[in-house]
PDB file of N, CA and C in Angstrom:
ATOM      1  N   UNK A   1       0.842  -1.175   0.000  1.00  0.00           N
ATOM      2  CA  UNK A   1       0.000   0.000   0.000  1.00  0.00           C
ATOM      3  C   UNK A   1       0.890   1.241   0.000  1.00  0.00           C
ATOM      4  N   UNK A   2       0.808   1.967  -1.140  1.00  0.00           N
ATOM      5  CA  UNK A   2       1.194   3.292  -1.074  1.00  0.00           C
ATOM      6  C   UNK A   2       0.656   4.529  -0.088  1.00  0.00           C
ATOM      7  N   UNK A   3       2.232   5.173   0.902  1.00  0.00           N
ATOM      8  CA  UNK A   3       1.888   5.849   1.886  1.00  0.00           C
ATOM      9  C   UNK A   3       1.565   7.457   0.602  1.00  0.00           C
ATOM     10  N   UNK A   4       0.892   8.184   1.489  1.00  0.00           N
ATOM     11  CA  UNK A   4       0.940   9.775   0.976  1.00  0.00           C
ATOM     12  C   UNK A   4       1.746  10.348   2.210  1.00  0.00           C
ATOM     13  N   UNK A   5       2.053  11.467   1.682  1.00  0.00           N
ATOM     14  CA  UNK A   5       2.992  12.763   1.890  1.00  0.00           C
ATOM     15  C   UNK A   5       2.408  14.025   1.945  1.00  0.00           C
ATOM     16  N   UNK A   6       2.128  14.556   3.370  1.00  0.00           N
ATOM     17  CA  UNK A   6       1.753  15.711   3.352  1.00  0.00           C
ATOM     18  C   UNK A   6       2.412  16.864   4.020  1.00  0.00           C
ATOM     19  N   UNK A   7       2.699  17.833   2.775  1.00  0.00           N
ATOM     20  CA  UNK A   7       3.842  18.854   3.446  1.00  0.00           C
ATOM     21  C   UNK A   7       3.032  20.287   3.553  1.00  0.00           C
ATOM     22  N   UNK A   8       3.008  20.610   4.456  1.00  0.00           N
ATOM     23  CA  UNK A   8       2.363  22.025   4.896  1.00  0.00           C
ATOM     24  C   UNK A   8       3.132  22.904   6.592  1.00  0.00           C
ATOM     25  N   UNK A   9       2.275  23.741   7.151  1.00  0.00           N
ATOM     26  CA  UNK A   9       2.849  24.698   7.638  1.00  0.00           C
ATOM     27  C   UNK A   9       2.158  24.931   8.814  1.00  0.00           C
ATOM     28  N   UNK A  10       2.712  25.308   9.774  1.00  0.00           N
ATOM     29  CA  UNK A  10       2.086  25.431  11.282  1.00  0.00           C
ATOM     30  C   UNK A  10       1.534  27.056  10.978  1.00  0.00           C
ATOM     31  N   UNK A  11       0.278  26.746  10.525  1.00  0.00           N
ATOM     32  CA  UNK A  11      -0.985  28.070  10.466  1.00  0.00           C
ATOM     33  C   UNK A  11      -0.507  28.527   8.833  1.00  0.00           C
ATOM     34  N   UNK A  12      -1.491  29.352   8.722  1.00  0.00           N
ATOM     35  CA  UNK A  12      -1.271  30.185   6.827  1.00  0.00           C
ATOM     36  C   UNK A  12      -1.248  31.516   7.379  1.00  0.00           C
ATOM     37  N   UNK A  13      -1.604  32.450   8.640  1.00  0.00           N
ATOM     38  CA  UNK A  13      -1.834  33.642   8.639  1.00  0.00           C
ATOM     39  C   UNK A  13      -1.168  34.162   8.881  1.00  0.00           C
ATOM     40  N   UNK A  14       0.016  34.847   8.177  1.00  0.00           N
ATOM     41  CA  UNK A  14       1.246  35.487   8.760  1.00  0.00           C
ATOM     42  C   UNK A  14       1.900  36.814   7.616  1.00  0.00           C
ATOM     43  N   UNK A  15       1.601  37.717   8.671  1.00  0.00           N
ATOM     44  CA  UNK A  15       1.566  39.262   7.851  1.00  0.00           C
ATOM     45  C   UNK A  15       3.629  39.365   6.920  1.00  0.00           C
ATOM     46  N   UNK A  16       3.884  38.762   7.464  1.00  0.00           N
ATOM     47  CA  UNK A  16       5.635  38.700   6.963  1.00  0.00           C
ATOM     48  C   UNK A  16       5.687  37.846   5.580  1.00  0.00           C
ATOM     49  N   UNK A  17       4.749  37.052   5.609  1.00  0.00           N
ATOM     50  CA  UNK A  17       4.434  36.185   4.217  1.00  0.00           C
ATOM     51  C   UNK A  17       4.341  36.938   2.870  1.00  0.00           C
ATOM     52  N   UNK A  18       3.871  38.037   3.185  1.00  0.00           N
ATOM     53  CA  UNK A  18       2.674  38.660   2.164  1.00  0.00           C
ATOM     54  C   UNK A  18       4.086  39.182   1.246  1.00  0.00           C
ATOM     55  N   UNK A  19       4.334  39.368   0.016  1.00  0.00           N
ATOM     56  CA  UNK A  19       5.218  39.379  -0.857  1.00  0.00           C
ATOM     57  C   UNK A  19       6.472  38.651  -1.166  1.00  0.00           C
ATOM     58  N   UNK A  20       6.231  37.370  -0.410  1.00  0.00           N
ATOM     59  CA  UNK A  20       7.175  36.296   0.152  1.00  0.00           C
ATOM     60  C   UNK A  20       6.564  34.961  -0.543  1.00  0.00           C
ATOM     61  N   UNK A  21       5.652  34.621   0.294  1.00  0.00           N
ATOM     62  CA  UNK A  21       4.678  33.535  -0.082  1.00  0.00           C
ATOM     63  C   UNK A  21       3.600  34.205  -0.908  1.00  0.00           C
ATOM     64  N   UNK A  22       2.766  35.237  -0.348  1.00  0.00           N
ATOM     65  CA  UNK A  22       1.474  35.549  -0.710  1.00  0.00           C
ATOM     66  C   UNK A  22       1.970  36.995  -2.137  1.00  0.00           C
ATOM     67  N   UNK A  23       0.910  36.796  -2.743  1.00  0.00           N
ATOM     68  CA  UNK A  23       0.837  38.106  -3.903  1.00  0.00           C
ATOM     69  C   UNK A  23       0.550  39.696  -2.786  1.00  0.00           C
ATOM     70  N   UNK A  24       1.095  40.642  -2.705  1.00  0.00           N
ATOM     71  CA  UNK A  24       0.691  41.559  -2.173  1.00  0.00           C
ATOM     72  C   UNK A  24      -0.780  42.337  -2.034  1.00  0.00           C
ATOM     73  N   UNK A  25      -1.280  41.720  -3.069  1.00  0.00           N
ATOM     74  CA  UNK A  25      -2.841  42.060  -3.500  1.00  0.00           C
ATOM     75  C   UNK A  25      -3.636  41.289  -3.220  1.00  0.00           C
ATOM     76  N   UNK A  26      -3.234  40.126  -2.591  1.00  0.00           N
ATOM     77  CA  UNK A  26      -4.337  38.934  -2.156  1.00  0.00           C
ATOM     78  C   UNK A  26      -5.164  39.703  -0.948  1.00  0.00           C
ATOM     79  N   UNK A  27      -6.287  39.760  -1.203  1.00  0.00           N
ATOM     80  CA  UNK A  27      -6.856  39.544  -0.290  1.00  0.00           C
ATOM     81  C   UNK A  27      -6.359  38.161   1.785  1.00  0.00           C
ATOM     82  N   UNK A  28      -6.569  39.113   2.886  1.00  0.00           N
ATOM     83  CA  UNK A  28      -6.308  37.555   3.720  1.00  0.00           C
ATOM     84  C   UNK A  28      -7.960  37.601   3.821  1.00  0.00           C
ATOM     85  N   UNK A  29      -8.568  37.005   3.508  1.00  0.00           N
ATOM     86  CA  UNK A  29     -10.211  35.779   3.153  1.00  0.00           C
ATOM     87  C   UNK A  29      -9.303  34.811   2.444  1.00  0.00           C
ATOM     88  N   UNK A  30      -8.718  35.412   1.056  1.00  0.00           N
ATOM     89  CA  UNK A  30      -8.113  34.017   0.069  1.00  0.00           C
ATOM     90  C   UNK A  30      -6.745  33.476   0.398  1.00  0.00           C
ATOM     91  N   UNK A  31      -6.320  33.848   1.690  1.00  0.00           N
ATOM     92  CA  UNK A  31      -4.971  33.253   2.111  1.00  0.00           C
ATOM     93  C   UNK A  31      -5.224  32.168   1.944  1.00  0.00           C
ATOM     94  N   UNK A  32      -6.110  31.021   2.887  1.00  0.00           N
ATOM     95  CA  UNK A  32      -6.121  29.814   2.736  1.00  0.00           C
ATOM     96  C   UNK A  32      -6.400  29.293   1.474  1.00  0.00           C
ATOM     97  N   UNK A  33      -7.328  29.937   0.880  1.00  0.00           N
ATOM     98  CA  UNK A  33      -7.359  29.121  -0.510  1.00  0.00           C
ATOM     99  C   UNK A  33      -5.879  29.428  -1.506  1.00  0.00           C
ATOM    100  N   UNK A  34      -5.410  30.531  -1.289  1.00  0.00           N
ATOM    101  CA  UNK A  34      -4.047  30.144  -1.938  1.00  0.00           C
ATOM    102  C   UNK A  34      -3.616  29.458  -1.175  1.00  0.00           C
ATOM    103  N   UNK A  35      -2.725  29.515  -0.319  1.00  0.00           N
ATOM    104  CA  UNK A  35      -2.391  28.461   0.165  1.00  0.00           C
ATOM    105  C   UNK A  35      -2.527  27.063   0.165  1.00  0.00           C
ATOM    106  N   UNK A  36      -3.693  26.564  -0.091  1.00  0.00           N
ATOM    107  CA  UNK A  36      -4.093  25.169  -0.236  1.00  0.00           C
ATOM    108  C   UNK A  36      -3.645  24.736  -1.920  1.00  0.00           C
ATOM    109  N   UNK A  37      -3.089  25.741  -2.682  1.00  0.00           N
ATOM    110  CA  UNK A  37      -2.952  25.455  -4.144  1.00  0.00           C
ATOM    111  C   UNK A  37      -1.710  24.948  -3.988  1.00  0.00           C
ATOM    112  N   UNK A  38      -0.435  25.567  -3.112  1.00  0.00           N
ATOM    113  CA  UNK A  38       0.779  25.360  -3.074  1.00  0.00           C
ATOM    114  C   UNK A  38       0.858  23.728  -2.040  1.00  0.00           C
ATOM    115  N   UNK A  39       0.236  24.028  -0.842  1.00  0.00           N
ATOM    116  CA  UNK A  39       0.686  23.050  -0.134  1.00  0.00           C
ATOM    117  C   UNK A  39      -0.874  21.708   0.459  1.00  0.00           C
ATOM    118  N   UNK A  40      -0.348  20.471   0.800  1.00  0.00           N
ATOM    119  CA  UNK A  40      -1.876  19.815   0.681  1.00  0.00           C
ATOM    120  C   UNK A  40      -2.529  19.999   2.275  1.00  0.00           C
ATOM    121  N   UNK A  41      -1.496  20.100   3.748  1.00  0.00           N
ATOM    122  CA  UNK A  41      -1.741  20.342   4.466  1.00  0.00           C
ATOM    123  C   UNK A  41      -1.255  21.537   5.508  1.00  0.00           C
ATOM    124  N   UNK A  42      -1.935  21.644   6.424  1.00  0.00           N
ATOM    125  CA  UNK A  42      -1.751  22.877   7.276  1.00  0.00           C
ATOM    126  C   UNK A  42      -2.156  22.445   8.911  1.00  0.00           C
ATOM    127  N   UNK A  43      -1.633  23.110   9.708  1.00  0.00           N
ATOM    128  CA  UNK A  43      -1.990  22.973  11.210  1.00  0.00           C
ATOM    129  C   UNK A  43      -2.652  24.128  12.248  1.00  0.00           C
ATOM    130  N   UNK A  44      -3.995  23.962  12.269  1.00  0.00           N
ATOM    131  CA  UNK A  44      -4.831  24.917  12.604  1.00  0.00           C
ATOM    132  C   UNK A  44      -4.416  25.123  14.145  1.00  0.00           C
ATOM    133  N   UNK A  45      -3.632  26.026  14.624  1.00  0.00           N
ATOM    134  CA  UNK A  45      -3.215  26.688  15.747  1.00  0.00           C
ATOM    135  C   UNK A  45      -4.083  27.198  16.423  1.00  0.00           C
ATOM    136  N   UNK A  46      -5.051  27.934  15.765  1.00  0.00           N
ATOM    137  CA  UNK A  46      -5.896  29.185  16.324  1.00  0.00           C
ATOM    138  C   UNK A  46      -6.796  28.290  17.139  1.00  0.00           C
ATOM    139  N   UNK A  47      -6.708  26.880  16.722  1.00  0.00           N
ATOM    140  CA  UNK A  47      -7.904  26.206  18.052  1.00  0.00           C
ATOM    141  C   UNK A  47      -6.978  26.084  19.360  1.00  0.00           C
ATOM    142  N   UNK A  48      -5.664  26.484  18.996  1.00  0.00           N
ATOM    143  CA  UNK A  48      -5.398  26.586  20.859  1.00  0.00           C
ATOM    144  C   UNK A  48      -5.689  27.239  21.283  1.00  0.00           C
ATOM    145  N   UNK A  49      -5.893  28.230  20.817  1.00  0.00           N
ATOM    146  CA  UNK A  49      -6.364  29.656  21.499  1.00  0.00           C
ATOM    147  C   UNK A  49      -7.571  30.119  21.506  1.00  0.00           C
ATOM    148  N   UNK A  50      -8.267  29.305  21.049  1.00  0.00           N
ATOM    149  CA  UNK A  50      -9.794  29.688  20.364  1.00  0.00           C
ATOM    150  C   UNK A  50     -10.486  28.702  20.680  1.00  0.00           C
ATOM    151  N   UNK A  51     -12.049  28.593  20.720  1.00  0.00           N
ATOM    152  CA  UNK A  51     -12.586  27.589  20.314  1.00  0.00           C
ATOM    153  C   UNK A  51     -13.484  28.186  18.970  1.00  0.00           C
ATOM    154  N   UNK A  52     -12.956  27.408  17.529  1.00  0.00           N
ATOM    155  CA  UNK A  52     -13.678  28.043  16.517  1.00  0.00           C
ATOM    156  C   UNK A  52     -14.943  26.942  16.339  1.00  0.00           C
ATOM    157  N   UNK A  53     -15.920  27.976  15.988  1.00  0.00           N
ATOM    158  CA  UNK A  53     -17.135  27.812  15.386  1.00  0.00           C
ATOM    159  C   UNK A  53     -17.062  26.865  14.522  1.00  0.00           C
ATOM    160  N   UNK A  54     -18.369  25.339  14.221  1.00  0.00           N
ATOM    161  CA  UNK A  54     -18.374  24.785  13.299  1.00  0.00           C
ATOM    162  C   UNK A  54     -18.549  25.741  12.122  1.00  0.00           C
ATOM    163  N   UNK A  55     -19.131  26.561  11.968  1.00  0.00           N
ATOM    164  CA  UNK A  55     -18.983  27.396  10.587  1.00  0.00           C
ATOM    165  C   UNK A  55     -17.305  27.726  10.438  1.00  0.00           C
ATOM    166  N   UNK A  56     -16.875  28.044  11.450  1.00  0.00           N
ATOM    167  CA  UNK A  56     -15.524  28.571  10.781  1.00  0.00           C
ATOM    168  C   UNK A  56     -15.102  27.600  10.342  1.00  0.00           C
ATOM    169  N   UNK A  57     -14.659  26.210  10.792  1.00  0.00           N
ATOM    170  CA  UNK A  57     -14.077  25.172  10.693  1.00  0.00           C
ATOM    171  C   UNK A  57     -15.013  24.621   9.038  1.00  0.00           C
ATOM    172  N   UNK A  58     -16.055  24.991   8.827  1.00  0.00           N
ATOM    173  CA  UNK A  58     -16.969  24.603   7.447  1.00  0.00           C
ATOM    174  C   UNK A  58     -16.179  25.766   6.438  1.00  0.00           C
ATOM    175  N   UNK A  59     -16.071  27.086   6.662  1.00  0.00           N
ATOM    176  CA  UNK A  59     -15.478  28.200   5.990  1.00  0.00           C
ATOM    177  C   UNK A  59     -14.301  27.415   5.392  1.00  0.00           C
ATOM    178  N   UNK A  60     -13.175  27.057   6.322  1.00  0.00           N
ATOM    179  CA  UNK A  60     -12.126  26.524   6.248  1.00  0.00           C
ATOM    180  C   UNK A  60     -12.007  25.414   5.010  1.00  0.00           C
ATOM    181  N   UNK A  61     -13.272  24.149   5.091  1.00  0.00           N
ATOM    182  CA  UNK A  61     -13.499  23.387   4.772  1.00  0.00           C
ATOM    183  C   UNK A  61     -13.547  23.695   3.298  1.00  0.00           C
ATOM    184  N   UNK A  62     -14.383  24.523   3.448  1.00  0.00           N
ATOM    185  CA  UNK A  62     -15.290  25.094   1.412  1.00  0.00           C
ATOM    186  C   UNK A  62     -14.290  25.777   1.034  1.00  0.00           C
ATOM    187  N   UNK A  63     -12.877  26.375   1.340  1.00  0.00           N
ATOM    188  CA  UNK A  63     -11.831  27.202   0.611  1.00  0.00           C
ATOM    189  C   UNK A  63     -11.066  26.357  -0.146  1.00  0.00           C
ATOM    190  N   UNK A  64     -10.832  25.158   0.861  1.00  0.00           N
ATOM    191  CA  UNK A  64      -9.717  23.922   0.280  1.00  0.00           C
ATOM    192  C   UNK A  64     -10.092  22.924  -0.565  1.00  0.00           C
ATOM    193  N   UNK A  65      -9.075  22.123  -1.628  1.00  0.00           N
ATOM    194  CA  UNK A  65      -9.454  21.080  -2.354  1.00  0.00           C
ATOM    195  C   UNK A  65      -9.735  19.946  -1.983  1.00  0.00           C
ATOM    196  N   UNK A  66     -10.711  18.732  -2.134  1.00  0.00           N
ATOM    197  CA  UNK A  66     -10.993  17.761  -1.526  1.00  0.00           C
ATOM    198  C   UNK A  66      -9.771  17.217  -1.324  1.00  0.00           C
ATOM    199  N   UNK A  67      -8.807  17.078  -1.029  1.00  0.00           N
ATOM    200  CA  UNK A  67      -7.453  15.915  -1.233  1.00  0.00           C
ATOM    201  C   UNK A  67      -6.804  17.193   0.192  1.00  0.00           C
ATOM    202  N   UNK A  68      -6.833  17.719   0.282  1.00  0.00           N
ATOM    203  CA  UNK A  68      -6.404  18.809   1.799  1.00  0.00           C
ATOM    204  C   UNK A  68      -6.700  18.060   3.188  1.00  0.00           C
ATOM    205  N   UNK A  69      -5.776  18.308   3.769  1.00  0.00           N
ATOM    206  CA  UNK A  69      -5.469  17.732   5.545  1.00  0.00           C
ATOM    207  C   UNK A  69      -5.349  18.637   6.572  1.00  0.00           C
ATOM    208  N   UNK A  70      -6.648  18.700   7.218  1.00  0.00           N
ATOM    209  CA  UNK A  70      -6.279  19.633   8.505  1.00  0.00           C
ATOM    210  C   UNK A  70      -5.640  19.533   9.504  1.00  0.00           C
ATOM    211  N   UNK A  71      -4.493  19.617  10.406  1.00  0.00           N
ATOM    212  CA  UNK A  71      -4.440  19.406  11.836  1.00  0.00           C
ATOM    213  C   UNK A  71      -4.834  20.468  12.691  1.00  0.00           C
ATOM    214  N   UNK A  72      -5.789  19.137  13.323  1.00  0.00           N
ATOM    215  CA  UNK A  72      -6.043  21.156  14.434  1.00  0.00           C
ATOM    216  C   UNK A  72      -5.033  20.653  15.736  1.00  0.00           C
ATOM    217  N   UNK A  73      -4.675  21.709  16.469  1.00  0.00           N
ATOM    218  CA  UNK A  73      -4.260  21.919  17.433  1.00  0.00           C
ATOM    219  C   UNK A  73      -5.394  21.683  18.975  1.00  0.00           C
ATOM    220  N   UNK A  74      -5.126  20.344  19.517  1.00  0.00           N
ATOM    221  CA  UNK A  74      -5.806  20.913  20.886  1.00  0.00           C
ATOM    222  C   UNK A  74      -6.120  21.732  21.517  1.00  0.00           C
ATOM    223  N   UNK A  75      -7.204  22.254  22.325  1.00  0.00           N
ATOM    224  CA  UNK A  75      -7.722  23.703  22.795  1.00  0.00           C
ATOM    225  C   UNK A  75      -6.359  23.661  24.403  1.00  0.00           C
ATOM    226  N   UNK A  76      -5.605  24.467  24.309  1.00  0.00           N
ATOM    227  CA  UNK A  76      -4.744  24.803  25.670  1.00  0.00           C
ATOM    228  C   UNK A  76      -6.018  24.775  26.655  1.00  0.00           C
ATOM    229  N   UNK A  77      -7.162  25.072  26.698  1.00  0.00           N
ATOM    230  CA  UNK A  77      -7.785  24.804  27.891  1.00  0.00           C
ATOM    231  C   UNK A  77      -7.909  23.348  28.529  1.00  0.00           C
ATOM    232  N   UNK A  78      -7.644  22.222  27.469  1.00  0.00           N
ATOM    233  CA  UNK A  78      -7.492  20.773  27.936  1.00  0.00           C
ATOM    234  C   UNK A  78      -6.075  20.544  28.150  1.00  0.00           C
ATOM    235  N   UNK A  79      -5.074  21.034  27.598  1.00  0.00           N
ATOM    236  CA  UNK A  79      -3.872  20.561  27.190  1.00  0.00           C
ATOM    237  C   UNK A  79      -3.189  21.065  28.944  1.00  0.00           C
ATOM    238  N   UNK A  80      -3.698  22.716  29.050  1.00  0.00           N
ATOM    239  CA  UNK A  80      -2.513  23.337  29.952  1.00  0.00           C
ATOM    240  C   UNK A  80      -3.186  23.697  31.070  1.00  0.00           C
ATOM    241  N   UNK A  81      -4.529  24.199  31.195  1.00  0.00           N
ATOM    242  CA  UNK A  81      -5.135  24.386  32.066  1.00  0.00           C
ATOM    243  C   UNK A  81      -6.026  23.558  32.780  1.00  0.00           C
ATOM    244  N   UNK A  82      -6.474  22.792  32.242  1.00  0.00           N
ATOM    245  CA  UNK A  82      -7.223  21.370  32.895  1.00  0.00           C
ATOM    246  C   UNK A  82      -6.119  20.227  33.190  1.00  0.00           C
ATOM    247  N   UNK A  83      -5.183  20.105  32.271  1.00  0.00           N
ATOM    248  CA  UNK A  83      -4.254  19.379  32.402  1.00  0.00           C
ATOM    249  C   UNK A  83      -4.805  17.806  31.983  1.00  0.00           C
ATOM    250  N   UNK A  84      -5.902  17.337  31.357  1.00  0.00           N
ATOM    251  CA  UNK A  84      -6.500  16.676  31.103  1.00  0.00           C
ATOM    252  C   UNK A  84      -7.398  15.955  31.546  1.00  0.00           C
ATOM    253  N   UNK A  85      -7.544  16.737  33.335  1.00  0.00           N
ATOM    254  CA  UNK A  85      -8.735  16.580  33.885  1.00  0.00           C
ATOM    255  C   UNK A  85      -9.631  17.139  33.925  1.00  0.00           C
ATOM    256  N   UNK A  86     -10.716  16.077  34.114  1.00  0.00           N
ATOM    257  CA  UNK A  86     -12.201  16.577  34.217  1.00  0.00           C
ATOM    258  C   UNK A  86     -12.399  17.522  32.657  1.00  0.00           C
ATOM    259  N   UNK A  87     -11.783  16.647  31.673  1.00  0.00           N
ATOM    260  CA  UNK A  87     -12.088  17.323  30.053  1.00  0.00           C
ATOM    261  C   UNK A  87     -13.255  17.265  29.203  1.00  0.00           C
ATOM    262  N   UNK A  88     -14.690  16.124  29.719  1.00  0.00           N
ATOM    263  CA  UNK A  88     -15.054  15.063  28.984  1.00  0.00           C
ATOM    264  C   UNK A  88     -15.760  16.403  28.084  1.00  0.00           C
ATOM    265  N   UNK A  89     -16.338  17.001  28.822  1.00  0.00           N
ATOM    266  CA  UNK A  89     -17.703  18.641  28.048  1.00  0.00           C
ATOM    267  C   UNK A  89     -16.686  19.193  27.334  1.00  0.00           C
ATOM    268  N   UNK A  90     -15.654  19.403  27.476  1.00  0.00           N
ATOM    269  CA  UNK A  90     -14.444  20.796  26.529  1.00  0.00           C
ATOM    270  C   UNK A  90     -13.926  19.626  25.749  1.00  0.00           C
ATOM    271  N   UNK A  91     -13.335  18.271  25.905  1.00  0.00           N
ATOM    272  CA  UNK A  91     -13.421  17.817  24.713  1.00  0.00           C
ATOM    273  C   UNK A  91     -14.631  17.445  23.646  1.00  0.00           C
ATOM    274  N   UNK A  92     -15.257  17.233  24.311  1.00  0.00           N
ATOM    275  CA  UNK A  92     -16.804  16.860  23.315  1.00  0.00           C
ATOM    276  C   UNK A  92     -16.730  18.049  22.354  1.00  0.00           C
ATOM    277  N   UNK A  93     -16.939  19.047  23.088  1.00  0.00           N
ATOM    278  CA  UNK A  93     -17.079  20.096  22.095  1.00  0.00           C
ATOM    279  C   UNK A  93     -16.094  20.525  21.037  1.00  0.00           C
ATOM    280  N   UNK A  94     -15.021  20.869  21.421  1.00  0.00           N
ATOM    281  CA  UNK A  94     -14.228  20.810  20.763  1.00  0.00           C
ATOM    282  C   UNK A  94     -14.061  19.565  19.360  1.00  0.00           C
ATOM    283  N   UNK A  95     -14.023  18.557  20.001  1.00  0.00           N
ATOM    284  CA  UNK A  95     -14.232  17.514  18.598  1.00  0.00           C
ATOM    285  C   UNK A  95     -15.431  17.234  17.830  1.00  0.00           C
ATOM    286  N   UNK A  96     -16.702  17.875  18.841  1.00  0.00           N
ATOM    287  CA  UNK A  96     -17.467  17.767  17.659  1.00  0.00           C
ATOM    288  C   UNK A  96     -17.524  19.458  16.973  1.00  0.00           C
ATOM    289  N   UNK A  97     -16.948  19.869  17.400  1.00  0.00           N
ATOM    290  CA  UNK A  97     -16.609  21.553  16.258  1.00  0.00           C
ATOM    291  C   UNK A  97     -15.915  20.702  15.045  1.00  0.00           C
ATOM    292  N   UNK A  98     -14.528  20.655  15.442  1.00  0.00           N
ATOM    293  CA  UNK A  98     -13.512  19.797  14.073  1.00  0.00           C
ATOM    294  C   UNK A  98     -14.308  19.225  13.442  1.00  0.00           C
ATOM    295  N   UNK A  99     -15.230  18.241  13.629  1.00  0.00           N
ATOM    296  CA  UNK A  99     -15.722  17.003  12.757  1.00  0.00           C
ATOM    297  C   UNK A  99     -16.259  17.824  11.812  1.00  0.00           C
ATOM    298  N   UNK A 100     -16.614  19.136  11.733  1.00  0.00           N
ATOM    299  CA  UNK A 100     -17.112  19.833  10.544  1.00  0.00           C
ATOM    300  C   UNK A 100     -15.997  19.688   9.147  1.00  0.00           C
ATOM    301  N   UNK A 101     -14.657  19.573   9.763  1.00  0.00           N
ATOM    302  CA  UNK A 101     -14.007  19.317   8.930  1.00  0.00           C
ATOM    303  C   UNK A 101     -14.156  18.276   8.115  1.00  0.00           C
ATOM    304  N   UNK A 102     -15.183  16.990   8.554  1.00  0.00           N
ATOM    305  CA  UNK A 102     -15.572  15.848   7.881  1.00  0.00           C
ATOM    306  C   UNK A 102     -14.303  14.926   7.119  1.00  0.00           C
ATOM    307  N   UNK A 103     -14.297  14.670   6.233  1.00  0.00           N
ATOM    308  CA  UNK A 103     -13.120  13.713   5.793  1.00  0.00           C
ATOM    309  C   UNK A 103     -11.681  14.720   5.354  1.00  0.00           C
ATOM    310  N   UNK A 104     -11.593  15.951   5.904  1.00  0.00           N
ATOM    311  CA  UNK A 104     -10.264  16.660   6.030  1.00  0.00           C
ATOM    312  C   UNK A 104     -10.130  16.924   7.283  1.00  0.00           C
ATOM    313  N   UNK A 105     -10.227  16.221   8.299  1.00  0.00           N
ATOM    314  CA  UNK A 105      -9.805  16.254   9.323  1.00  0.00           C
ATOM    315  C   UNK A 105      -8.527  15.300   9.677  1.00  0.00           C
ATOM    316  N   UNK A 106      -7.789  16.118   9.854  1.00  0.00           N
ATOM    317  CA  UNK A 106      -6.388  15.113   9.901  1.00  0.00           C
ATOM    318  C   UNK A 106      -6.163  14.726  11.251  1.00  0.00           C
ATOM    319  N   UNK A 107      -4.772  14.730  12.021  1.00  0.00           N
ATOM    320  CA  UNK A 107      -3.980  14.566  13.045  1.00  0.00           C
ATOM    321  C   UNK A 107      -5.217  15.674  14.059  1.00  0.00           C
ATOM    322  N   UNK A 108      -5.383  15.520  15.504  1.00  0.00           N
ATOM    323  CA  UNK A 108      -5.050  16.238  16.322  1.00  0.00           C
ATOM    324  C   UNK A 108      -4.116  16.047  16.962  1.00  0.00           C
ATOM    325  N   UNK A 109      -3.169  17.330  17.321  1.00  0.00           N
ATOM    326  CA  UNK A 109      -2.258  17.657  18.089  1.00  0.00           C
ATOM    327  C   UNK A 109      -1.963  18.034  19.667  1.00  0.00           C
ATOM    328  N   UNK A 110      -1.850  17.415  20.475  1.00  0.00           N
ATOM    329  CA  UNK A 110      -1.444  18.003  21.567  1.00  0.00           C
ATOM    330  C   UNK A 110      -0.197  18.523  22.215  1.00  0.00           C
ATOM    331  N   UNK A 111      -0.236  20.024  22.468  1.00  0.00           N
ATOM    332  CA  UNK A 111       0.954  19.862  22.758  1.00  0.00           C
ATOM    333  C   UNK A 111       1.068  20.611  24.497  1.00  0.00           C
ATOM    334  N   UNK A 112       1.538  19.927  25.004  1.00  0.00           N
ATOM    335  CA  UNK A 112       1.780  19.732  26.188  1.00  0.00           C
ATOM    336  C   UNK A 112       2.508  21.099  26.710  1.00  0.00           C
ATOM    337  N   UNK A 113       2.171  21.418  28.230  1.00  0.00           N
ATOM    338  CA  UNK A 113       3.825  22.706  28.754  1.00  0.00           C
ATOM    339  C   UNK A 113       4.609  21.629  29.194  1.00  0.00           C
ATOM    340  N   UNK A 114       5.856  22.676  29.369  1.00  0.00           N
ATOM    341  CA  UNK A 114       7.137  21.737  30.053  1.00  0.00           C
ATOM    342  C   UNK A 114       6.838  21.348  31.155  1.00  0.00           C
ATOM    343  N   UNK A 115       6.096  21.996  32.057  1.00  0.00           N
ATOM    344  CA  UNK A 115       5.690  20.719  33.029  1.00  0.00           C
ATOM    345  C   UNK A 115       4.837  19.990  33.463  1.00  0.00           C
ATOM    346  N   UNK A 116       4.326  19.438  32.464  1.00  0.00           N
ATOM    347  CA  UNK A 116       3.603  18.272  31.920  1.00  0.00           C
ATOM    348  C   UNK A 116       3.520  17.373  32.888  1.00  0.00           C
TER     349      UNK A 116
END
């Protein structure tokens, strides 16, 4: 069985990009969809810090090509501040937000503090 290869970037939103990576005239709405032309996956950060909306996570969804891989990032409220207790309601939610991503839902990520 042939493995796939997915090379992408921890987040697309980054103002230092813009005449680098991005056209200076792009619109950021069409960051991700450029972006998704160059690379097949990406790692959605902003859910550490966030809890995004199934619409956003659907927004996300309708920019990219079917063959695209999301990773989201664990919400730091399970990862650093709960510490992984007493998570069961903040994970529920949280994973059923992602699942909007439907079959581009890739890896979730956790990433832990140093004193873990």
């Amino acid at each position: 069985m042939g493995k796939k290869l997915f090379i992408g970037t921890s987040g697309w939103v980054y103002g230092h990009w813009t005449g680098i990576f991005y056209p200076e005239d792009l619109p950021s709405k069409d960051k991700l969809k450029y972006f998704s032309q160059h690379f097949k996956t990406v790692e959605i950060n902003y859910s550490f810090y966030h809890l995004p909306r199934p619409s956003t996570y659907q927004n996300w969804y309708n920019q990219t090509p079917e063959d695209f891989l999301f990773s989201v990032k664990a919400s730091r409220f399970i990862t650093h501040i709960k510490r992984l207790k007493e998570v069961k309601e903040a994970w529920k939610t949280f994973l059923d937000n992602a699942l909007s991503l439907k079959e581009k839902l890739g890896p979730i990520l956790f990433q832990f503090p140093p004193s873990f």
